[in-house]
PDB file of N, CA and C in Angstrom:
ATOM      1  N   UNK A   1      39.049 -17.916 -37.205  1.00  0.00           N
ATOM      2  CA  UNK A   1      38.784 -16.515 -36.899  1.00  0.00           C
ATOM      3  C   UNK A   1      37.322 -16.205 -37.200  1.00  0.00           C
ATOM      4  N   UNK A   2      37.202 -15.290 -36.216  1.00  0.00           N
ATOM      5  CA  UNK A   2      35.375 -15.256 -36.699  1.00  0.00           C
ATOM      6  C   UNK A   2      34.850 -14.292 -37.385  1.00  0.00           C
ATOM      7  N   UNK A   3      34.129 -14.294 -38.752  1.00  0.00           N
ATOM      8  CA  UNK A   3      34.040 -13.626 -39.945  1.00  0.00           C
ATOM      9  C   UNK A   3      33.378 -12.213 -39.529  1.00  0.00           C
ATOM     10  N   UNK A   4      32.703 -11.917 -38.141  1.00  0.00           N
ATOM     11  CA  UNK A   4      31.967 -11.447 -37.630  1.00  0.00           C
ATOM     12  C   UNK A   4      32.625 -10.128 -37.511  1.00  0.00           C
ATOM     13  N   UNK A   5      34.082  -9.989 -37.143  1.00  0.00           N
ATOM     14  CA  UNK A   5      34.979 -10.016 -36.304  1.00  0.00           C
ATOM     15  C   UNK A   5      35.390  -8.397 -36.790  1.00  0.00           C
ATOM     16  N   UNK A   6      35.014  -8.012 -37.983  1.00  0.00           N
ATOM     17  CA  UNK A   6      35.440  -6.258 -38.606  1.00  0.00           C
ATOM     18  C   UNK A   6      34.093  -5.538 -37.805  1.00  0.00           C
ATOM     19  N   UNK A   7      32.971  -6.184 -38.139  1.00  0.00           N
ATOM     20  CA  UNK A   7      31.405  -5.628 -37.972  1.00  0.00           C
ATOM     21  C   UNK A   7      31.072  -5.579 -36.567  1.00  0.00           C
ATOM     22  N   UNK A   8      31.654  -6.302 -35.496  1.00  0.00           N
ATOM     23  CA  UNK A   8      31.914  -6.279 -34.191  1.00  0.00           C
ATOM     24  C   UNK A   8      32.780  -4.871 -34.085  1.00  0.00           C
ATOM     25  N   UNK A   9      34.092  -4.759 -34.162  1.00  0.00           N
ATOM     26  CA  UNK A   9      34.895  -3.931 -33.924  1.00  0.00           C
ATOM     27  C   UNK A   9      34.685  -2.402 -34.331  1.00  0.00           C
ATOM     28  N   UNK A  10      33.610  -2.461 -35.788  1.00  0.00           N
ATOM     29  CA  UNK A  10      33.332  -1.414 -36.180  1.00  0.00           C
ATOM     30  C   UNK A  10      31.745  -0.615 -35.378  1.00  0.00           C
ATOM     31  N   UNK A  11      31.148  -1.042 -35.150  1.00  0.00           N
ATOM     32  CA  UNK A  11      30.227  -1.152 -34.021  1.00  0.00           C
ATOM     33  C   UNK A  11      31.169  -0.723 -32.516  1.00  0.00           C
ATOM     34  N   UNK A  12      31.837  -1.234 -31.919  1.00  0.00           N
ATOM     35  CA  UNK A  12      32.653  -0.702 -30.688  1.00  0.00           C
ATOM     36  C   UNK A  12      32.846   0.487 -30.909  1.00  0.00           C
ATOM     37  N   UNK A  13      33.895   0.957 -32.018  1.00  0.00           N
ATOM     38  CA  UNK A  13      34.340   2.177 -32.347  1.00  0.00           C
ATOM     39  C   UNK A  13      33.581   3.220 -32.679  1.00  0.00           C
ATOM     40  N   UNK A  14      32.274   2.921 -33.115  1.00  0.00           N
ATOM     41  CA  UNK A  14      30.944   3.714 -33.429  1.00  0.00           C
ATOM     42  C   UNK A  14      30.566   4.423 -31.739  1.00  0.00           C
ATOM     43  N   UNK A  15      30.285   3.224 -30.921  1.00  0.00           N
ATOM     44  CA  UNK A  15      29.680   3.182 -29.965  1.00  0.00           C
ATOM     45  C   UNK A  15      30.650   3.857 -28.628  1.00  0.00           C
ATOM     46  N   UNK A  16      31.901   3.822 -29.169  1.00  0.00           N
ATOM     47  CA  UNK A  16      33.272   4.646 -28.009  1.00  0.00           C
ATOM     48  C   UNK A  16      33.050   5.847 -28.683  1.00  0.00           C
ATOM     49  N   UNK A  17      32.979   5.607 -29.855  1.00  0.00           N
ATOM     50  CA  UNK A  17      32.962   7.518 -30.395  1.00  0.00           C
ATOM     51  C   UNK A  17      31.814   8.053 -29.392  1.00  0.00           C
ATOM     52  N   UNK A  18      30.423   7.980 -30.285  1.00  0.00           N
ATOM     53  CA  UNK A  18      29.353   8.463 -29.436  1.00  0.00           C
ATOM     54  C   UNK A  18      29.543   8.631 -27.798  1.00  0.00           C
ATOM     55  N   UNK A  19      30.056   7.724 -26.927  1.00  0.00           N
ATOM     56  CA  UNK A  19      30.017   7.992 -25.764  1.00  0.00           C
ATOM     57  C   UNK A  19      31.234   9.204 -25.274  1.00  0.00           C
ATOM     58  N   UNK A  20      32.173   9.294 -26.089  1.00  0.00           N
ATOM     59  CA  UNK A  20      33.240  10.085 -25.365  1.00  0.00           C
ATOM     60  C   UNK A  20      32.546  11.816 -26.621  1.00  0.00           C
ATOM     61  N   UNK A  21      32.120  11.526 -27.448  1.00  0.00           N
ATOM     62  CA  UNK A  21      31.147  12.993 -27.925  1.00  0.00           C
ATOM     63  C   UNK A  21      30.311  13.280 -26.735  1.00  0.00           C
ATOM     64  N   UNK A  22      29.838  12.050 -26.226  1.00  0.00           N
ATOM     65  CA  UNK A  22      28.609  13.004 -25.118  1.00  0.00           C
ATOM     66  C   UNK A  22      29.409  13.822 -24.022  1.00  0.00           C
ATOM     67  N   UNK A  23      30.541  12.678 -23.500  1.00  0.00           N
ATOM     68  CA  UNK A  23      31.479  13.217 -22.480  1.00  0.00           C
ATOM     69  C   UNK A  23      32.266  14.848 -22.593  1.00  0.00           C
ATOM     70  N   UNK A  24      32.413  15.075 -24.056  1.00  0.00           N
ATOM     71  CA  UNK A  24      33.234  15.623 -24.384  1.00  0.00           C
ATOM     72  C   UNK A  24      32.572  17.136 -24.414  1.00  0.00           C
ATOM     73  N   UNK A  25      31.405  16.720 -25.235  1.00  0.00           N
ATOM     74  CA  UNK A  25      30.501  18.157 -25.650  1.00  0.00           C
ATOM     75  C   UNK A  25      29.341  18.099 -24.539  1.00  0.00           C
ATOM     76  N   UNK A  26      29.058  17.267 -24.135  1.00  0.00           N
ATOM     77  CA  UNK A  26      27.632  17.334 -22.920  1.00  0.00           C
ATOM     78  C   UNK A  26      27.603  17.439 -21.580  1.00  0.00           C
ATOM     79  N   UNK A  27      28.930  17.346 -21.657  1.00  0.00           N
ATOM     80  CA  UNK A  27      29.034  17.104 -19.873  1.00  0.00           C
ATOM     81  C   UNK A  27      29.157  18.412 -19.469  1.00  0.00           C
ATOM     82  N   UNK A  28      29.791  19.421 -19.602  1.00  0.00           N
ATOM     83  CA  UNK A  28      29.544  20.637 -19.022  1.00  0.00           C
ATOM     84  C   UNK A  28      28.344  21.315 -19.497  1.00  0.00           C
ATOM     85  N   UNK A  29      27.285  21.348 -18.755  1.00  0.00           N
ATOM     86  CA  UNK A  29      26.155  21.785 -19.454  1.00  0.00           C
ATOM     87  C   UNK A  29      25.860  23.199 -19.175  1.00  0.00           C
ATOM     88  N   UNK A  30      26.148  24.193 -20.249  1.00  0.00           N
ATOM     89  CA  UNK A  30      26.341  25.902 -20.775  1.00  0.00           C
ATOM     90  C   UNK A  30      24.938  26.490 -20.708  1.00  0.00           C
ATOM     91  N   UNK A  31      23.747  26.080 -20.282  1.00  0.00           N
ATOM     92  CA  UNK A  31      22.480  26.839 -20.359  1.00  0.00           C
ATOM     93  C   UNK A  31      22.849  27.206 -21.960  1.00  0.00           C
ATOM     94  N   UNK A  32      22.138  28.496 -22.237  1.00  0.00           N
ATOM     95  CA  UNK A  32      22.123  29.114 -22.929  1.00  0.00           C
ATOM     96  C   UNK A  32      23.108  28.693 -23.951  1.00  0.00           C
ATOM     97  N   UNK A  33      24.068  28.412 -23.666  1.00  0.00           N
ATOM     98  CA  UNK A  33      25.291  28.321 -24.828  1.00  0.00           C
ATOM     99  C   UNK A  33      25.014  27.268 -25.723  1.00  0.00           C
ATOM    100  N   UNK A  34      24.509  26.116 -24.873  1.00  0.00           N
ATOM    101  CA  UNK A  34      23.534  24.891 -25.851  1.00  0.00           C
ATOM    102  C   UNK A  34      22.814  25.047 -26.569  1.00  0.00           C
ATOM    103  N   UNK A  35      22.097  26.105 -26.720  1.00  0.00           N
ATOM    104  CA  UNK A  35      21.049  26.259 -27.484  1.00  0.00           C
ATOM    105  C   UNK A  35      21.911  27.238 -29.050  1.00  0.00           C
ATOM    106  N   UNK A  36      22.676  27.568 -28.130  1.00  0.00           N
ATOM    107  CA  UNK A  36      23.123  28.532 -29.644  1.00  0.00           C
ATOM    108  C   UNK A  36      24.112  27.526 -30.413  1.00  0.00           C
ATOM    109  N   UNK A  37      24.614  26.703 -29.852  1.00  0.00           N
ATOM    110  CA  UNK A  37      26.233  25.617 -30.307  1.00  0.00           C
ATOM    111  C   UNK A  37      24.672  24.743 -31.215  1.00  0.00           C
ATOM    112  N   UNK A  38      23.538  24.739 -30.751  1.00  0.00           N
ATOM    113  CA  UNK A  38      22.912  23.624 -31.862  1.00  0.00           C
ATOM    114  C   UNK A  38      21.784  24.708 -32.902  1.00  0.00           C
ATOM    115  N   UNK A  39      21.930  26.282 -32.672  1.00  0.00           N
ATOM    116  CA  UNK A  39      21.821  26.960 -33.830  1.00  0.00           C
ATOM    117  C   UNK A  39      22.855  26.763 -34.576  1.00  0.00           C
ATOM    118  N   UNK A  40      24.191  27.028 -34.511  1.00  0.00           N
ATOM    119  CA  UNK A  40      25.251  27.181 -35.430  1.00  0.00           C
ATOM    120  C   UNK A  40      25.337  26.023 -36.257  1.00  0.00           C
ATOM    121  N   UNK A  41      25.054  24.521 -34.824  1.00  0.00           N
ATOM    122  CA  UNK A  41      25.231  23.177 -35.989  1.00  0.00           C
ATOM    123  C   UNK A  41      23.767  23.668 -36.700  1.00  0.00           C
ATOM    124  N   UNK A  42      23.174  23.894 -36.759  1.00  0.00           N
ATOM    125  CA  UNK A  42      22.163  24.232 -38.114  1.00  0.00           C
ATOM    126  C   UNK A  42      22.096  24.739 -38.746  1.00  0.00           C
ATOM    127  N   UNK A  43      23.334  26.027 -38.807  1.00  0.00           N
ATOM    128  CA  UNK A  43      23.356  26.872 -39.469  1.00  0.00           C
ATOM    129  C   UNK A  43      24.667  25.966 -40.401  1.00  0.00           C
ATOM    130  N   UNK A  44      24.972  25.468 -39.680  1.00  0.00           N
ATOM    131  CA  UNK A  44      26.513  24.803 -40.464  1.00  0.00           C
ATOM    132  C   UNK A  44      25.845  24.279 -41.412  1.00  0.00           C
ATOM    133  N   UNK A  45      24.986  23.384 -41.504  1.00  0.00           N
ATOM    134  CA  UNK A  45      24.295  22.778 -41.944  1.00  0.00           C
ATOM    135  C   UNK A  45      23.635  22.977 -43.097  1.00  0.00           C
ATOM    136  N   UNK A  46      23.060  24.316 -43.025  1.00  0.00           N
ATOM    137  CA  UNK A  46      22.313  24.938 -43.729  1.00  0.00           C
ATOM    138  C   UNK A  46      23.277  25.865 -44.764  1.00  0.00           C
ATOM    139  N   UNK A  47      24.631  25.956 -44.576  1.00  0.00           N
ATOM    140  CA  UNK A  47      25.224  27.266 -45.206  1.00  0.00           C
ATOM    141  C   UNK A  47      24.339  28.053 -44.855  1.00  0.00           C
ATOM    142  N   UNK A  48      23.855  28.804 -43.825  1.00  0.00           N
ATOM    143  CA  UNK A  48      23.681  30.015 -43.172  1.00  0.00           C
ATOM    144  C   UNK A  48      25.030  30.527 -41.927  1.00  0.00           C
ATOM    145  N   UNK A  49      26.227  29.593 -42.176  1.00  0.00           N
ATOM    146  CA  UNK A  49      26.846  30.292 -40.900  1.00  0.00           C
ATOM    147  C   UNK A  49      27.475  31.379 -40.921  1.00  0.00           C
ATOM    148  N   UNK A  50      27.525  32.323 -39.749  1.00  0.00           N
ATOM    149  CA  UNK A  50      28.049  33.597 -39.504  1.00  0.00           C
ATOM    150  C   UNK A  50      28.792  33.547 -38.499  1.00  0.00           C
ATOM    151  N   UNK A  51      29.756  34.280 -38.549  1.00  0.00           N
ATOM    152  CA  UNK A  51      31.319  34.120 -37.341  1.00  0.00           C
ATOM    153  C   UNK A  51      30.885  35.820 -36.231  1.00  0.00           C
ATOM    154  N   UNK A  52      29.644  36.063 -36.285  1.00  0.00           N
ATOM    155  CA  UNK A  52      29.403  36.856 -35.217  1.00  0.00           C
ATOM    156  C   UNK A  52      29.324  36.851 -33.959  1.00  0.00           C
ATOM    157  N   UNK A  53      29.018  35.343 -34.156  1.00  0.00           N
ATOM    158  CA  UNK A  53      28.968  34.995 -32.322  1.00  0.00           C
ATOM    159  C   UNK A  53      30.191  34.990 -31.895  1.00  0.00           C
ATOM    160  N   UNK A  54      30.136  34.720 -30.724  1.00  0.00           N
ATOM    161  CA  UNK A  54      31.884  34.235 -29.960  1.00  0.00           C
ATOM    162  C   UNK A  54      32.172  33.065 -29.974  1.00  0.00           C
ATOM    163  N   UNK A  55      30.959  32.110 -30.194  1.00  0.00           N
ATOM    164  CA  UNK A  55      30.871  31.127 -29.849  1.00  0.00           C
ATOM    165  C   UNK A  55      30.952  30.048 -31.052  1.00  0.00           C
ATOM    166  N   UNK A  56      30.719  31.021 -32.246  1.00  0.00           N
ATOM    167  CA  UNK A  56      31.116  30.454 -33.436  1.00  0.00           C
ATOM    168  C   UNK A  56      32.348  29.973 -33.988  1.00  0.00           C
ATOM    169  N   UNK A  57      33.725  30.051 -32.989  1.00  0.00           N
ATOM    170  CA  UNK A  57      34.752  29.633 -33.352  1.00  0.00           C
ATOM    171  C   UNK A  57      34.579  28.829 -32.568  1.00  0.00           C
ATOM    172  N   UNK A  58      34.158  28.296 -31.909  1.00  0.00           N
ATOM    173  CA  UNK A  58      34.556  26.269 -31.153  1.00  0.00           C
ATOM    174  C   UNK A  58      34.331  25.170 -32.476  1.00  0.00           C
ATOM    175  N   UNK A  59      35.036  25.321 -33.045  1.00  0.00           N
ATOM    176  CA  UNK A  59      34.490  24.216 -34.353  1.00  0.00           C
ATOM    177  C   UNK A  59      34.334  22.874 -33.973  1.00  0.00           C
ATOM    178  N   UNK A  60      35.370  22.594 -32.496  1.00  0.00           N
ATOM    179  CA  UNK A  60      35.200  21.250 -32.315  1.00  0.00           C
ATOM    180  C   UNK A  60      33.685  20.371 -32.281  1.00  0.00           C
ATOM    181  N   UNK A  61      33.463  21.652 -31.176  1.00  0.00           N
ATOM    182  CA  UNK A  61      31.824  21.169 -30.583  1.00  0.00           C
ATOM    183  C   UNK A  61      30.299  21.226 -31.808  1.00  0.00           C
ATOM    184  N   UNK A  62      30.895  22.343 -32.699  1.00  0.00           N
ATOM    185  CA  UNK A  62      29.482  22.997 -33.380  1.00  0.00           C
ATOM    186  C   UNK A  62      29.937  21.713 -34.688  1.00  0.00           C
ATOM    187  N   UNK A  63      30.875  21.481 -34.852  1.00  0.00           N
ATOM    188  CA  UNK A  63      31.427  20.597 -36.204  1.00  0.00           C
ATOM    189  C   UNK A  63      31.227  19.137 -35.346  1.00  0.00           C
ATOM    190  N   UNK A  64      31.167  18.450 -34.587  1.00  0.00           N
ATOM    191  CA  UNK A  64      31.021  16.978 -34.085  1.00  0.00           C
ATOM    192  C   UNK A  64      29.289  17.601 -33.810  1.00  0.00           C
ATOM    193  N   UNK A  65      28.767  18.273 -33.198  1.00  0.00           N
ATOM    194  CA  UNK A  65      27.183  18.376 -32.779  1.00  0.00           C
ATOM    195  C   UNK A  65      26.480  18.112 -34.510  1.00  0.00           C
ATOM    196  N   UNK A  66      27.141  18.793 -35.211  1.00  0.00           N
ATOM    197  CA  UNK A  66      26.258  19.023 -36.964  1.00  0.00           C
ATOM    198  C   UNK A  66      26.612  17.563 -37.526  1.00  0.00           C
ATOM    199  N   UNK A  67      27.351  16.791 -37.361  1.00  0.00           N
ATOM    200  CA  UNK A  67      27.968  15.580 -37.935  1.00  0.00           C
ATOM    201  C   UNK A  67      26.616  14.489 -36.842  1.00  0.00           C
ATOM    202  N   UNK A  68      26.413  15.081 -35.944  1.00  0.00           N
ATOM    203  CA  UNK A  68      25.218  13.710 -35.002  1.00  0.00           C
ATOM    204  C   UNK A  68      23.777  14.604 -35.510  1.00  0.00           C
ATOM    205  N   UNK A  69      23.646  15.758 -35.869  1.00  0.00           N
ATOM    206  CA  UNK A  69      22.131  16.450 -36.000  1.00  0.00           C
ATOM    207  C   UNK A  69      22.391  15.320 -37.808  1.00  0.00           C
ATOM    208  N   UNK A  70      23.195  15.363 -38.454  1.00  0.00           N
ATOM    209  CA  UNK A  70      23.379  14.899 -40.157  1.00  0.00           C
ATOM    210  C   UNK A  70      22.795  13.486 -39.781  1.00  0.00           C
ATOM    211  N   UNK A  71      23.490  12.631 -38.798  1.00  0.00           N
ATOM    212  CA  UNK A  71      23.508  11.404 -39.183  1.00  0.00           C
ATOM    213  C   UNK A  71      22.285  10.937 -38.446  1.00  0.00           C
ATOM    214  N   UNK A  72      21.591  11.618 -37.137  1.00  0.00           N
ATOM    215  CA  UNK A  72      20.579  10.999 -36.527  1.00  0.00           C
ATOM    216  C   UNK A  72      19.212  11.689 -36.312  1.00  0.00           C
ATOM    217  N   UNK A  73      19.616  13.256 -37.255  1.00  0.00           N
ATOM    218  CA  UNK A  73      18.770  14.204 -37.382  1.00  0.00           C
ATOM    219  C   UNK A  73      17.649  15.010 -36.107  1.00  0.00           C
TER     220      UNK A  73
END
């Protein structure tokens, strides 16, 4: 068996995540709404967030966008 063989698989699963995040959150592209979904991930970020927007309840998108601004800045 090849010792390689976790660090391969864990790499795939890295690399399927990222692509189905782009699919998921990028593909419909919102003008305007993009720009505010990557205020909120900064605000998430920051503990500055506020539930004033409308747009502040999609946690899916503003919570996976702040988890890729964390890890690739």
């Amino acid at each position: 068996m090849n010792k390689n063989l976790p660090e391969y698989l864990f790499l795939v699963a890295v690399i399927t995540f990222l692509i189905l995040f782009r699919i998921i959150a990028y593909l419909g592209h919102y003008g305007a709404d993009d720009l505010g979904y990557a205020k909120l991930a900064h605000d998430l970020l920051t503990n500055n967030f506020e539930f004033q927007d409308h747009t502040s309840y999609r946690w899916t998108i503003i919570a996976l966008t702040a988890l890729m601004y964390k890890l690739f800045g």
